[in-house]
C-alpha atoms as a PDB file:
ATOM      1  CA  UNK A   1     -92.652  33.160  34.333  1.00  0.00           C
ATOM      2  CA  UNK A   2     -89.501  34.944  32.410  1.00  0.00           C
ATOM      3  CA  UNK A   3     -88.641  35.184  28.419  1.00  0.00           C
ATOM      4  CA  UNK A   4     -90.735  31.954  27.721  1.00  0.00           C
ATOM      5  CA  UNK A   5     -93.633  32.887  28.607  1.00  0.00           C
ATOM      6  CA  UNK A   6     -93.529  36.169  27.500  1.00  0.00           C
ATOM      7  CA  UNK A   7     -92.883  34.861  23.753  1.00  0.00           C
ATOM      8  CA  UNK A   8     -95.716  32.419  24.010  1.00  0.00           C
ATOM      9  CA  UNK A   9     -98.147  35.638  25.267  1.00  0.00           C
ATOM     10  CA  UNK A  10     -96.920  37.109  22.273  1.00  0.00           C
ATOM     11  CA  UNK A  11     -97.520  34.022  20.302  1.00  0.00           C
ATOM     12  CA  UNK A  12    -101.174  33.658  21.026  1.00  0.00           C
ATOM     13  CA  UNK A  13    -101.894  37.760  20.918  1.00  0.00           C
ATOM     14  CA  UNK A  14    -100.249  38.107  17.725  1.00  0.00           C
ATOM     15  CA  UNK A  15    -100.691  34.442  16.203  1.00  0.00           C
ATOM     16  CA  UNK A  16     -97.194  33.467  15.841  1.00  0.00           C
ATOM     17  CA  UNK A  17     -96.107  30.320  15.049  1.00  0.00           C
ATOM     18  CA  UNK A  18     -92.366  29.681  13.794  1.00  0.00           C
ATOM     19  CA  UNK A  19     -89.360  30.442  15.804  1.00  0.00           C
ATOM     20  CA  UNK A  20     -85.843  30.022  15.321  1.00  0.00           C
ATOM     21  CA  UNK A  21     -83.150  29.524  17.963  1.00  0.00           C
ATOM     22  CA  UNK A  22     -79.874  30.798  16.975  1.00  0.00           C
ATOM     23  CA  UNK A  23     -76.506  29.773  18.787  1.00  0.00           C
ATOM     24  CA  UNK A  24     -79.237  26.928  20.336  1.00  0.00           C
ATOM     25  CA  UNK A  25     -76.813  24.281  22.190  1.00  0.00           C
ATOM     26  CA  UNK A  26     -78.083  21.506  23.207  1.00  0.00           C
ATOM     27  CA  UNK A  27     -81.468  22.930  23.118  1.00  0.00           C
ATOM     28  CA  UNK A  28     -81.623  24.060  26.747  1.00  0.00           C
ATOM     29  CA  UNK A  29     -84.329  26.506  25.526  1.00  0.00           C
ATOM     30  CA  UNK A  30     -86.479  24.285  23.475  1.00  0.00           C
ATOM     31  CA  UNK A  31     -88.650  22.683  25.704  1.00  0.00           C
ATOM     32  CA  UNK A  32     -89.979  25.782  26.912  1.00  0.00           C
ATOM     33  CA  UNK A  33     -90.054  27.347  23.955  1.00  0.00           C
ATOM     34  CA  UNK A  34     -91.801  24.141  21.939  1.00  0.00           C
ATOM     35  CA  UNK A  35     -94.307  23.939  25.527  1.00  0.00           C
ATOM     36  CA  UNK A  36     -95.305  27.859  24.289  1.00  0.00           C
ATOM     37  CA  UNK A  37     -96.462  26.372  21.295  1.00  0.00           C
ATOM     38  CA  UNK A  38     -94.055  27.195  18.226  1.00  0.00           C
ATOM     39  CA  UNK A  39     -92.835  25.373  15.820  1.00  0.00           C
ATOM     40  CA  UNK A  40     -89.268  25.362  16.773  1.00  0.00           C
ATOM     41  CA  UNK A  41     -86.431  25.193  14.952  1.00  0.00           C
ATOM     42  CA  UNK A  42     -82.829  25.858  16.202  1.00  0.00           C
ATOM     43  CA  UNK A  43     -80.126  26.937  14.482  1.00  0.00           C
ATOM     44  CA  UNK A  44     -76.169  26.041  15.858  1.00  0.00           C
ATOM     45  CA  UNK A  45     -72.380  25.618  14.756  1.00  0.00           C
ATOM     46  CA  UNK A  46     -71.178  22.509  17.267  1.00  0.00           C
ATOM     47  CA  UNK A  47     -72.254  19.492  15.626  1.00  0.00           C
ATOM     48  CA  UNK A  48     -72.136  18.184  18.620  1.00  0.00           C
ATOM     49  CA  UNK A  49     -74.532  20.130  20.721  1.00  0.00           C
ATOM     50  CA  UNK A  50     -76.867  19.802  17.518  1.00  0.00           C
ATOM     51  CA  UNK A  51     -76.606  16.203  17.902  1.00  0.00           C
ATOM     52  CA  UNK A  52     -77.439  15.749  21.331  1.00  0.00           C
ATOM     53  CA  UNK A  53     -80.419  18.717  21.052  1.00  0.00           C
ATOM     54  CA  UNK A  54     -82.029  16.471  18.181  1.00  0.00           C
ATOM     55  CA  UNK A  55     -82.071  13.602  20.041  1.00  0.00           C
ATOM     56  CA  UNK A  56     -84.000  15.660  23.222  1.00  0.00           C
ATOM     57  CA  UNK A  57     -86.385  17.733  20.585  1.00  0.00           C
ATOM     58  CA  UNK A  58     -87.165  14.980  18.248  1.00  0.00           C
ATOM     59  CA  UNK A  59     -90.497  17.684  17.513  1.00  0.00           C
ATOM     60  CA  UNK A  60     -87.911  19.923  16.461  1.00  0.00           C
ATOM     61  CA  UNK A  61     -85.829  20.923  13.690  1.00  0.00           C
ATOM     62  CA  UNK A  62     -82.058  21.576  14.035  1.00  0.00           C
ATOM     63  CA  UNK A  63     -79.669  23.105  11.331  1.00  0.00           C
ATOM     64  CA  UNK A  64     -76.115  22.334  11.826  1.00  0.00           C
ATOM     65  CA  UNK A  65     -74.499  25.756  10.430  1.00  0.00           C
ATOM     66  CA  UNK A  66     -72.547  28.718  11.855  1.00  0.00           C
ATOM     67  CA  UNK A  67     -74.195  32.500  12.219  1.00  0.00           C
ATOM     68  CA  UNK A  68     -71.746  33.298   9.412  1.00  0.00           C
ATOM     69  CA  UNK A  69     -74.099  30.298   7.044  1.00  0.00           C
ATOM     70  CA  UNK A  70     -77.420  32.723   7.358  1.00  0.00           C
ATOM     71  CA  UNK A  71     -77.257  33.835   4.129  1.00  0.00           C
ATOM     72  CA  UNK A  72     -79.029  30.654   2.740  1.00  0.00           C
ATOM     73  CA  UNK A  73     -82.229  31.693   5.210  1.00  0.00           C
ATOM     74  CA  UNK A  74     -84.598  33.813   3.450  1.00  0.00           C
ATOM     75  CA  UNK A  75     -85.641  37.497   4.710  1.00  0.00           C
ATOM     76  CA  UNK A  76     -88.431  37.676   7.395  1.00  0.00           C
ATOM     77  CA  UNK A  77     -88.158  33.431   7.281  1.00  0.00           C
ATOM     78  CA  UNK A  78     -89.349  32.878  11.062  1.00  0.00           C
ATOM     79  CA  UNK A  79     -92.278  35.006  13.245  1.00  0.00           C
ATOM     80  CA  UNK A  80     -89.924  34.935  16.276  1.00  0.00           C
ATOM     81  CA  UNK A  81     -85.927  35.014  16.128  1.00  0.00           C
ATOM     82  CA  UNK A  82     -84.390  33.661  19.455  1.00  0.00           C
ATOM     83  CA  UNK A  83     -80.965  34.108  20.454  1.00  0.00           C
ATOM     84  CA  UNK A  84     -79.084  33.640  24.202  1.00  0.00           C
ATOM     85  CA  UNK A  85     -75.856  34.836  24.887  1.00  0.00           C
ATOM     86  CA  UNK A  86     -74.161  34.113  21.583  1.00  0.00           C
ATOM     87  CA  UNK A  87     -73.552  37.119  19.922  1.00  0.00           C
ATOM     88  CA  UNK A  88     -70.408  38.093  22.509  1.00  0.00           C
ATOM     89  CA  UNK A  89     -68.690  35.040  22.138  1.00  0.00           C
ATOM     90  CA  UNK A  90     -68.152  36.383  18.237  1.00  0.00           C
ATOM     91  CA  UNK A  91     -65.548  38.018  16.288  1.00  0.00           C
ATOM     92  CA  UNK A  92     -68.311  39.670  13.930  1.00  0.00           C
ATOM     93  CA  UNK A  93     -71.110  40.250  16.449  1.00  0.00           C
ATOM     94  CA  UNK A  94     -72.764  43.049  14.246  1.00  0.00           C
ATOM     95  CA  UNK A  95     -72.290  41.065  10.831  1.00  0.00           C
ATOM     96  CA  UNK A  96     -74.592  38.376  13.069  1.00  0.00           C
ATOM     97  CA  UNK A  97     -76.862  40.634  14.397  1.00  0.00           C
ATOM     98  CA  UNK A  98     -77.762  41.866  11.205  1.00  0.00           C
ATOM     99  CA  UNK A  99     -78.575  38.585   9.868  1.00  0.00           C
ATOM    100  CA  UNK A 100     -80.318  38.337  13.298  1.00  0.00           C
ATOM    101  CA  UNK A 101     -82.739  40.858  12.255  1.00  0.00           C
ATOM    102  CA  UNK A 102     -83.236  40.418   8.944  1.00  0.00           C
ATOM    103  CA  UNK A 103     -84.441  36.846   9.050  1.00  0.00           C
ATOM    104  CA  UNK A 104     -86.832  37.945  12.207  1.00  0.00           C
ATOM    105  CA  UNK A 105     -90.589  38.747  10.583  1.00  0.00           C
ATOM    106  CA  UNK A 106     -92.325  40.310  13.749  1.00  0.00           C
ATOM    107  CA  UNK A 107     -90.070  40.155  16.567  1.00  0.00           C
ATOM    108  CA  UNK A 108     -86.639  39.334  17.541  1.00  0.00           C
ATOM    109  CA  UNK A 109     -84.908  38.546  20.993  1.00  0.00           C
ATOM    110  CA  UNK A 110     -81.264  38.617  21.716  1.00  0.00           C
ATOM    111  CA  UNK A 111     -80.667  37.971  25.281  1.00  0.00           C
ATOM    112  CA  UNK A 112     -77.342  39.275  27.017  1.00  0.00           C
ATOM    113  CA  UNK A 113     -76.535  37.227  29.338  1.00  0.00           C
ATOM    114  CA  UNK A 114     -74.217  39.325  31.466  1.00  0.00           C
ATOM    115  CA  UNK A 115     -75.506  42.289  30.418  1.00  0.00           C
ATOM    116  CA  UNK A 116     -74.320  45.190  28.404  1.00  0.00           C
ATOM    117  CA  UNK A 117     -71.706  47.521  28.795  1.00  0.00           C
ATOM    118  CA  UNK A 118     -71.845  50.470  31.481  1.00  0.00           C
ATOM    119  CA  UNK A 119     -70.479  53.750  29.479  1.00  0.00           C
ATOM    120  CA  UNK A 120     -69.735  54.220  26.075  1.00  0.00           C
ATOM    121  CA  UNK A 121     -66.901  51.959  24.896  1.00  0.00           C
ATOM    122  CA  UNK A 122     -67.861  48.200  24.075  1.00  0.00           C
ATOM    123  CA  UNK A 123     -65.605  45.925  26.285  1.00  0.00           C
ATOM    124  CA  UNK A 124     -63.532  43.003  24.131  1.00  0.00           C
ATOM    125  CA  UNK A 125     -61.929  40.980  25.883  1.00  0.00           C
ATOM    126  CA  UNK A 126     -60.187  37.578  24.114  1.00  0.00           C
ATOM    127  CA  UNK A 127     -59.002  34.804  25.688  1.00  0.00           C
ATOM    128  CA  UNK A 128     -56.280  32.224  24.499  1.00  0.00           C
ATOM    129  CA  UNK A 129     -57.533  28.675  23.392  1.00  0.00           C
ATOM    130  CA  UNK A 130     -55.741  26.101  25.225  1.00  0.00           C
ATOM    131  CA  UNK A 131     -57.924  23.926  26.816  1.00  0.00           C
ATOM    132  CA  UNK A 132     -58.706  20.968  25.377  1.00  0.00           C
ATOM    133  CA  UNK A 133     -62.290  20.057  27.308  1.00  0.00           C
ATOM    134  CA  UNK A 134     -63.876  22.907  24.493  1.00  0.00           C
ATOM    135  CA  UNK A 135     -63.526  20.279  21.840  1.00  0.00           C
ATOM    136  CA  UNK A 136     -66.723  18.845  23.439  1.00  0.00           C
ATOM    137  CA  UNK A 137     -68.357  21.626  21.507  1.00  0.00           C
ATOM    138  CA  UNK A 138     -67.069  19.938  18.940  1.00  0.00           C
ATOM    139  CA  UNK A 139     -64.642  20.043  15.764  1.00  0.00           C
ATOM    140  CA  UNK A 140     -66.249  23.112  14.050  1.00  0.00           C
ATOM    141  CA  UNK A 141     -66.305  25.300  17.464  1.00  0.00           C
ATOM    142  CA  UNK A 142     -62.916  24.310  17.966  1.00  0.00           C
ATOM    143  CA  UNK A 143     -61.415  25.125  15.363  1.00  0.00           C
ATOM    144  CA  UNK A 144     -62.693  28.473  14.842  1.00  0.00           C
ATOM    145  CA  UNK A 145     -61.236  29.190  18.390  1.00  0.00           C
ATOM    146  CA  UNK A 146     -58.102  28.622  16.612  1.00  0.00           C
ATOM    147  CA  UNK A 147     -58.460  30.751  13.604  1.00  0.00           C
ATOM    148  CA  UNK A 148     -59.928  33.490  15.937  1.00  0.00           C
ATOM    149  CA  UNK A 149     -56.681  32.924  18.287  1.00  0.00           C
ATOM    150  CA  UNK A 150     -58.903  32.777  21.649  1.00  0.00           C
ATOM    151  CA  UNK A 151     -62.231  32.236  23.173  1.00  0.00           C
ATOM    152  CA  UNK A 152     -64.247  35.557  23.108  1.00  0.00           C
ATOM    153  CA  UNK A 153     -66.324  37.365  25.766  1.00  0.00           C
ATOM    154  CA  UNK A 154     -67.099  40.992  24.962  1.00  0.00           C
ATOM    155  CA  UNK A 155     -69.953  43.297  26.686  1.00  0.00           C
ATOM    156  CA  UNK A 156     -71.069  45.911  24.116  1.00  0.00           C
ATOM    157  CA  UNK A 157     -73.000  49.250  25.003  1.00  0.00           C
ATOM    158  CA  UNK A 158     -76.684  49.915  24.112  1.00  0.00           C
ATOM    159  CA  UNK A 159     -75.398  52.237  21.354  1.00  0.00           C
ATOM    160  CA  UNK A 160     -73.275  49.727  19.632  1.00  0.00           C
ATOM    161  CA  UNK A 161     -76.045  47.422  19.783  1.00  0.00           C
ATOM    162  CA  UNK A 162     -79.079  50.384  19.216  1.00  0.00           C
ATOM    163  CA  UNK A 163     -76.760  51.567  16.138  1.00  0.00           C
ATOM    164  CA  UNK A 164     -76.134  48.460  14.071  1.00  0.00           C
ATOM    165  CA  UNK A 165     -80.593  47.202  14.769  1.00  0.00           C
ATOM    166  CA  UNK A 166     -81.128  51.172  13.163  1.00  0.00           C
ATOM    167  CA  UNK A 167     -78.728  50.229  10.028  1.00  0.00           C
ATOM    168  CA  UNK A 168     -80.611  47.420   9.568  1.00  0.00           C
ATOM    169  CA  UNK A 169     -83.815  49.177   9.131  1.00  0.00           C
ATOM    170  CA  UNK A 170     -85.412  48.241  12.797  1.00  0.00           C
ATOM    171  CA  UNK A 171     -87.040  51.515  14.141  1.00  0.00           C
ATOM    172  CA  UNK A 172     -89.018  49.523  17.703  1.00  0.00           C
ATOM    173  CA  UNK A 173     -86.133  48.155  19.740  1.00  0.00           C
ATOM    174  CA  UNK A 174     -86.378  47.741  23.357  1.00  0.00           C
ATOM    175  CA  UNK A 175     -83.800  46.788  25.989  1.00  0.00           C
ATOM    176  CA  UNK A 176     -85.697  44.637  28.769  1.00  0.00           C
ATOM    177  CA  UNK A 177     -83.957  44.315  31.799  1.00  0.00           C
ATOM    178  CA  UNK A 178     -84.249  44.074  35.942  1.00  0.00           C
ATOM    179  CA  UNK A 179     -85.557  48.120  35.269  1.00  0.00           C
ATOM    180  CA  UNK A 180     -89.000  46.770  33.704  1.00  0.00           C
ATOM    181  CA  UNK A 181     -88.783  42.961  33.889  1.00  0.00           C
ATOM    182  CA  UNK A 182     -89.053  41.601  37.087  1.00  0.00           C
ATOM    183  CA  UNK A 183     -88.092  37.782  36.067  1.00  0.00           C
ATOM    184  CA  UNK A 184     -84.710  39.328  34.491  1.00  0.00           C
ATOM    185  CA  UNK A 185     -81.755  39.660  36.743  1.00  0.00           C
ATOM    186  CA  UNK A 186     -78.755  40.504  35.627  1.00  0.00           C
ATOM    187  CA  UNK A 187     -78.675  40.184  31.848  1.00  0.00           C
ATOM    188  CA  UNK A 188     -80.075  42.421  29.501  1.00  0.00           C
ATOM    189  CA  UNK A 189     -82.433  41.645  26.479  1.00  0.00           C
ATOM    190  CA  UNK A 190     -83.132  43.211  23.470  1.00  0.00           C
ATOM    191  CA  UNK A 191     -86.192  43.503  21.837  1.00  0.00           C
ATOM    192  CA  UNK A 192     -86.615  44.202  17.879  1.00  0.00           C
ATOM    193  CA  UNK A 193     -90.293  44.371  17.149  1.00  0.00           C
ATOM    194  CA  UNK A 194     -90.945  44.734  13.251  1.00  0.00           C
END
């Protein structure tokens, strides 16, 4: 069952059709997410991840551009915004989030993948960039592991995350986890519906 389906319920109640994947990969959400029935369209800074998801998702449409790039998508562009586990690997996780929400129409999904932060303080943790085997992600990825000085995994709390959606005008936001999801284990999801 999980997210996928979900979306494509939501697709067919509310007649949906566009979506946009953001921080996509090598599109190892798209063929669920293009068997729900949207026209998909993924969004992801390694060139080289974009490369290889484009040559799985012919169907699809892939845009080869960091979080950071958004600005050249209009407001309210797609019916569905996607994203999995991206923004904590960022050094400006609320500058993305906004963008995030803004280019969302009716209903954005931002999926946690080790869940949020217990307490009040967001976690940040930074790691240093020395292995070599992450310039598979390619030459844009790796280089802004350099200018960032480390690989990035940070948790943040529901407020960080509640606070920055409210600034951005979102008043319906949902966290979905094991509590009232039963395919969800231990991530956390958030759920902006506009």
């Amino acid at each position: 069952m999980g997210l996928a389906k979900e979306l494509a319920d939501l697709r067919l109640e509310e007649g949906l059709s566009t979506l946009l994947e953001v921080g996509a990969g090598t599109g190892w959400n798209a063929t669920k997410l293009i068997n729900g029935g949207f026209d998909y369209w993924a969004f992801d800074l390694s060139e080289t991840a974009t490369t290889v998801a484009m040559r799985r998702h012919p169907e699809a449409k892939f845009i080869n551009a960091s979080i950071d790039d958004a600005d050249v998508i209009r407001d309210s562009a797609f019916d569905v915004v996607f994203s999995a586990s991206m923004l904590e690997h960022l050094k400006d996780p609320e500058r993305a989030l906004r963008h995030l929400v803004r280019i969302a129409r009716r209903h954005l999904f931002v999926s946690f993948f080790e869940g949020l932060a217990d307490g009040d303080a967001d976690q940040i943790a930074q790691y240093p960039f020395t292995n070599p085997d992450y310039l598979v992600f390619g030459r844009k990825f790796a280089i802004l592991q350099r200018e960032w000085g480390g690989y990035l995994w940070n948790r943040y709390t529901r407020r960080t995350i509640d606070r920055v959606c409210r600034e951005t005008g979102a008043t319906s936001i949902q966290f979905l986890d094991a509590s009232n999801r039963p395919y969800i284990k231990g991530e956390t999801i958030l759920h902006v519906r506009k």
